[in-house]
Protein backbone atom coordinates (compact mmCIF):
# COMPACT_ATOMS: atom_id res chain seq x y z
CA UNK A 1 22.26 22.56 -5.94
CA UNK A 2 19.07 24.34 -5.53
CA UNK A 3 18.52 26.85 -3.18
CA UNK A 4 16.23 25.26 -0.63
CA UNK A 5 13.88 27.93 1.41
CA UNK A 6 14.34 27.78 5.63
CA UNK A 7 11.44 27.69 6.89
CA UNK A 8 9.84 30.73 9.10
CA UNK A 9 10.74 29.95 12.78
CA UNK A 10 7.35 29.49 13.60
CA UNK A 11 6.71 26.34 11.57
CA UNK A 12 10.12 24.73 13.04
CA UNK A 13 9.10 25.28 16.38
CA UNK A 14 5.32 24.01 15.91
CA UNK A 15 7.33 21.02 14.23
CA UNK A 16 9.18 20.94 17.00
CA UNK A 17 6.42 20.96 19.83
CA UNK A 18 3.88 18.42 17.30
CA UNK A 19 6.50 16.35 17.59
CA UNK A 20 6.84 16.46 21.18
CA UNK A 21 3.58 15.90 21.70
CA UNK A 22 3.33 12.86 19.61
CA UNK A 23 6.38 11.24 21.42
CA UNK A 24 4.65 11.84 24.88
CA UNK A 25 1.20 10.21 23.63
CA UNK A 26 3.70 6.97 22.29
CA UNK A 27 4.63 7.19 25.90
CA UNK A 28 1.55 6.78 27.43
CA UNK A 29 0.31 4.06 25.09
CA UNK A 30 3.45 2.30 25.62
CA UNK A 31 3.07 3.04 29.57
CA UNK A 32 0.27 1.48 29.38
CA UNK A 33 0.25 -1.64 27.35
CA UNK A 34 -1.86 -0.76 24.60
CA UNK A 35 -0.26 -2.44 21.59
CA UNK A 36 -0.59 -5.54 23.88
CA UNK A 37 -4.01 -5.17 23.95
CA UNK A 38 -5.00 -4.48 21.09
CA UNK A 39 -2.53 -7.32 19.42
CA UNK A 40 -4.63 -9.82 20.95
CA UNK A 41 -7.65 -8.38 19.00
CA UNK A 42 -9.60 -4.76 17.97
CA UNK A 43 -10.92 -2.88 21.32
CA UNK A 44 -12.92 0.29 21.98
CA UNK A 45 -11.64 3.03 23.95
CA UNK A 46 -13.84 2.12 26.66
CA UNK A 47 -12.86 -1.96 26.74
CA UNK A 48 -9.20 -0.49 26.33
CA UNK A 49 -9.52 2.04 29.17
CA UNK A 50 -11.43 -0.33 31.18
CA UNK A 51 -8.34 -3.02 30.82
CA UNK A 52 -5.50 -0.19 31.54
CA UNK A 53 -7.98 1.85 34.63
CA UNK A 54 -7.83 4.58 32.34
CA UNK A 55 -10.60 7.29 32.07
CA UNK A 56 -12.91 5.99 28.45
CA UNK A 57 -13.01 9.81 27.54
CA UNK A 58 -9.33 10.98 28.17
CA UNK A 59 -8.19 7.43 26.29
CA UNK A 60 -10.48 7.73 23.39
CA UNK A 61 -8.71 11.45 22.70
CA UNK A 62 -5.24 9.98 23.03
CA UNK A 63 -6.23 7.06 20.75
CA UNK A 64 -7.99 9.16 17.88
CA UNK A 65 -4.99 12.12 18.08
CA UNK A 66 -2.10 8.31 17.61
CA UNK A 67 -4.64 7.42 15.03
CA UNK A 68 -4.12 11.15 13.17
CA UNK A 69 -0.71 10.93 12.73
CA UNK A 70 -0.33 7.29 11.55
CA UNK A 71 0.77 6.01 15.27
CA UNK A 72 -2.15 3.02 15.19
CA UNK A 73 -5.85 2.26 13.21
CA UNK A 74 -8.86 3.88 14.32
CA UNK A 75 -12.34 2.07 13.25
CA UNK A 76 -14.84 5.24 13.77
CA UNK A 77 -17.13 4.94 16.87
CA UNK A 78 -18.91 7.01 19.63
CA UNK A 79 -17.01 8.47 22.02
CA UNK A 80 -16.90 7.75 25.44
CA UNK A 81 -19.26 9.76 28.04
């Protein structure tokens, strides 16, 4: 068996808090019923936020960091003011 490297601790516990901050965004999505709104068809950030009484700005962040680790689709457009 090859001798497999540990990693330094500072890239298990960046792996450790990426990962925790990718389960709390899931969270809020899920909190908020975005995968049922955007199964019925594609949205903006600012139809979804507008839908959930979310602030468009704060949403559109939350949506494009999901879309940067695989969590959902992201169609480029311009952010929310």
């Amino acid at each position: 068996m090859p001798n497999r490297r540990r990693p330094p601790a500072q890239e298990t516990m960046l792996a450790m808090i990426n990962g925790y901050w990718v389960s709390q965004m899931i969270l809020v999505a899920a909190r908020l019923g975005i995968a049922d709104l955007l199964a019925k068809r594609p949205m903006t950030a600012a139809a979804i936020a507008k839908g959930t009484g979310v602030q468009a700005g704060e949403l559109y962040r939350v949506l494009r960091a999901l879309a940067s680790v695989g969590a959902q689709r992201r169609k480029p457009e311009k952010e929310p003011d």
